[in-house]
C-alpha atoms as a PDB file:
ATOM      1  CA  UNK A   1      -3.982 -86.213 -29.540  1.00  0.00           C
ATOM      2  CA  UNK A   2      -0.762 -84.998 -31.241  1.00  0.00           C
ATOM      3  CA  UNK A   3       2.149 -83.832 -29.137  1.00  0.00           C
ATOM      4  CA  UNK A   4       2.999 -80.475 -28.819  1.00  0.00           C
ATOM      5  CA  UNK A   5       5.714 -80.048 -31.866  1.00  0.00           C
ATOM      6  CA  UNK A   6       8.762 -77.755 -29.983  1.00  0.00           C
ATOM      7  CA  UNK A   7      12.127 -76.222 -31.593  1.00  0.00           C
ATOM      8  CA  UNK A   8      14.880 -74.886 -29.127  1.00  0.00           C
ATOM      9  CA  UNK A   9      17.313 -71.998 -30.215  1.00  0.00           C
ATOM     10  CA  UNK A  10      20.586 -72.070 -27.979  1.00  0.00           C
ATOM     11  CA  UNK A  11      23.844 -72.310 -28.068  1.00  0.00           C
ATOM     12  CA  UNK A  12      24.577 -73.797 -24.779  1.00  0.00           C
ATOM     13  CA  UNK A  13      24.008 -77.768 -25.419  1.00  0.00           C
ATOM     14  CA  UNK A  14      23.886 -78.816 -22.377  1.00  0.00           C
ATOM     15  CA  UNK A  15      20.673 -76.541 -21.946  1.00  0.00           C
ATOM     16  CA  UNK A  16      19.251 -78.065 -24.494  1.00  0.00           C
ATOM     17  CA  UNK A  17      19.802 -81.154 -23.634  1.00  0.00           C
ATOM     18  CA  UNK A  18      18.040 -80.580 -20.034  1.00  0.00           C
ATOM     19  CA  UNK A  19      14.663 -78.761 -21.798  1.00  0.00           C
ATOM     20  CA  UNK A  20      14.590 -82.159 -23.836  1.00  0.00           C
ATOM     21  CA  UNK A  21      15.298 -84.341 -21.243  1.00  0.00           C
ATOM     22  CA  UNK A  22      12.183 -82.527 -18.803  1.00  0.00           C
ATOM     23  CA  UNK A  23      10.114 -82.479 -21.962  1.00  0.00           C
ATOM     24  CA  UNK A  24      10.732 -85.787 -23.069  1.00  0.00           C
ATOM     25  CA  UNK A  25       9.896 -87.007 -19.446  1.00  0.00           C
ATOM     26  CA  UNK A  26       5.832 -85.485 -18.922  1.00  0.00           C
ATOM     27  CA  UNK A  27       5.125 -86.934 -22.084  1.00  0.00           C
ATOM     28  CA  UNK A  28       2.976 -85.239 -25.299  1.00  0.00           C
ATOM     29  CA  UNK A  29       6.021 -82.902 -26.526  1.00  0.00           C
ATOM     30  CA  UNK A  30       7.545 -83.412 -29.654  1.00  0.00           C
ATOM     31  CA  UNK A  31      11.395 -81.794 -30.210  1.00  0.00           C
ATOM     32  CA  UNK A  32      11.423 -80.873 -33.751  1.00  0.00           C
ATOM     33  CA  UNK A  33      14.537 -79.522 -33.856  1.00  0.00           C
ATOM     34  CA  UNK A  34      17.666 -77.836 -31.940  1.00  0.00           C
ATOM     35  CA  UNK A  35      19.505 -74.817 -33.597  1.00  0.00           C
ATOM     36  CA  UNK A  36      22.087 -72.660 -32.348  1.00  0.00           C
ATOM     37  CA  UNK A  37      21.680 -69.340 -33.843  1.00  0.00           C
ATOM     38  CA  UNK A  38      18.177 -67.147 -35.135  1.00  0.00           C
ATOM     39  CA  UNK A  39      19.575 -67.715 -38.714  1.00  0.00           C
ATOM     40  CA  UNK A  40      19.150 -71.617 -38.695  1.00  0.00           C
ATOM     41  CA  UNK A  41      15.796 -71.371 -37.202  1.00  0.00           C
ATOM     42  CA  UNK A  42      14.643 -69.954 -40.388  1.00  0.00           C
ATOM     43  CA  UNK A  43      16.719 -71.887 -42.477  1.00  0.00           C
ATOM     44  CA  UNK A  44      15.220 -75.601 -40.812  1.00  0.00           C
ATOM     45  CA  UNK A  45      11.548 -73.617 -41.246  1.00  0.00           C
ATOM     46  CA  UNK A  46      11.432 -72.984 -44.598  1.00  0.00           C
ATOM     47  CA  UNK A  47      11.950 -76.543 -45.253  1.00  0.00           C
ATOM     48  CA  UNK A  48       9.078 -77.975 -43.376  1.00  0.00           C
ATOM     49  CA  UNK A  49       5.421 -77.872 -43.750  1.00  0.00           C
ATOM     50  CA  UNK A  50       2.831 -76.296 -42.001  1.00  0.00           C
ATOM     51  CA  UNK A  51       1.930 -79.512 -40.571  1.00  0.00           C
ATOM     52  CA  UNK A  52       6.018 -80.425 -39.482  1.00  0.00           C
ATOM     53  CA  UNK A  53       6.256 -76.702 -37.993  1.00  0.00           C
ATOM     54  CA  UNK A  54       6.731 -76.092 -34.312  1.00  0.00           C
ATOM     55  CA  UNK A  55       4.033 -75.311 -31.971  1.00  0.00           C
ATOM     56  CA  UNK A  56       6.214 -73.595 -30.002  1.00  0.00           C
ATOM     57  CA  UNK A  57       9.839 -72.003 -30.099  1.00  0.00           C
ATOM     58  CA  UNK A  58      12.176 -71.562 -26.872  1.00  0.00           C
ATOM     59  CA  UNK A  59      14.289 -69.265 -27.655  1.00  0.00           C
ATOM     60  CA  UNK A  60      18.024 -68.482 -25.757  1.00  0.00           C
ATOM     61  CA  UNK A  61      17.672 -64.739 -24.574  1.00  0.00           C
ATOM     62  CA  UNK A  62      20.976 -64.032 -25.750  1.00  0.00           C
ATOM     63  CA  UNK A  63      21.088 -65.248 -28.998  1.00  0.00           C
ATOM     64  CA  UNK A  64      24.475 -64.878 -31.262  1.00  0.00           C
ATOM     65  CA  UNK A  65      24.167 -63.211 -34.493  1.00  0.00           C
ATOM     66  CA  UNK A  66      20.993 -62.560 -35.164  1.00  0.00           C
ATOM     67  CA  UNK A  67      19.098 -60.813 -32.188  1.00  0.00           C
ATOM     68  CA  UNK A  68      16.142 -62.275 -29.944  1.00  0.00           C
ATOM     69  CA  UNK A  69      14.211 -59.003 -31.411  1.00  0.00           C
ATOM     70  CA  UNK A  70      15.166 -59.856 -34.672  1.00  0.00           C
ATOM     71  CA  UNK A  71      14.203 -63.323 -34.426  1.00  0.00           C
ATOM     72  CA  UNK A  72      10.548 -62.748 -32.750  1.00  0.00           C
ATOM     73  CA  UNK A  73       9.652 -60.180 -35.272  1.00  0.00           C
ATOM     74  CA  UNK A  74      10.514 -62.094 -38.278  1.00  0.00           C
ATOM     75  CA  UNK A  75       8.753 -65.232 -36.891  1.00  0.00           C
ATOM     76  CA  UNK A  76       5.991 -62.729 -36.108  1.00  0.00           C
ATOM     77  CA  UNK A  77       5.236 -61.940 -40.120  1.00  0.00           C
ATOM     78  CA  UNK A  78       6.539 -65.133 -41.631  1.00  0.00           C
ATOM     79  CA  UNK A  79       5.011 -67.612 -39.075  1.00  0.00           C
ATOM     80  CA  UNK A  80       1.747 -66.005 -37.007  1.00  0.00           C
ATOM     81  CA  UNK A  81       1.223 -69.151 -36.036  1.00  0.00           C
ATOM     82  CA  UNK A  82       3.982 -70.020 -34.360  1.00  0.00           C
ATOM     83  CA  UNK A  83       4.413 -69.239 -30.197  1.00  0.00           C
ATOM     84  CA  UNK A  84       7.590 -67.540 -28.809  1.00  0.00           C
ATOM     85  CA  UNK A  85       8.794 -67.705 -25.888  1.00  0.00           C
ATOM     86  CA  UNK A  86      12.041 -66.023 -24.651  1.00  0.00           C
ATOM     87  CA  UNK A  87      13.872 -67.642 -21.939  1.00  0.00           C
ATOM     88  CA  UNK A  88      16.401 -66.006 -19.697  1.00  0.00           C
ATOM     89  CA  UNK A  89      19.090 -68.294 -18.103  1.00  0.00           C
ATOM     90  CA  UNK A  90      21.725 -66.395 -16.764  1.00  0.00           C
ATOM     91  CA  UNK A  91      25.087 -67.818 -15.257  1.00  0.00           C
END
């Protein structure tokens, strides 16, 4: 079976860092990639192939630059197939 392919958007590294660590730990997740900001995330995509694309994104809730909104409705009409999901950490 082929692992779960993930990209994380956030600036924080340290967060980052811990979703890969937990990840990398149960096993069958892939980290494709870590950007900082919405505009990368499209800039790393359009240079892979369907079959190199995320499963899943994790996205920062509050996202410099480009907005969270911005970012889940572009991904929404240039990648359907790709799942979203927003987290929240707030310190």
């Amino acid at each position: 079976m082929e692992p779960t392919r993930i990209a994380i958007v956030d600036d924080r590294p340290f967060v980052s860092e811990g979703i890969e660590k937990v990840l990398a730990g149960q096993g069958g997740f892939e980290i494709v990639f870590h950007v900082e900001r919405g505009g990368q995330l499209f800039k790393k995509l359009m240079f892979l192939t369907i079959r190199e694309q995320p499963n899943i994104i994790i996205l920062n809730i509050q996202l410099q630059g480009m907005s969270r909104y911005e970012v889940i409705f572009r991904l929404g009409k240039q990648y359907p197939g790709i799942n979203r999901r927003n987290i929240c950490l707030d310190y």
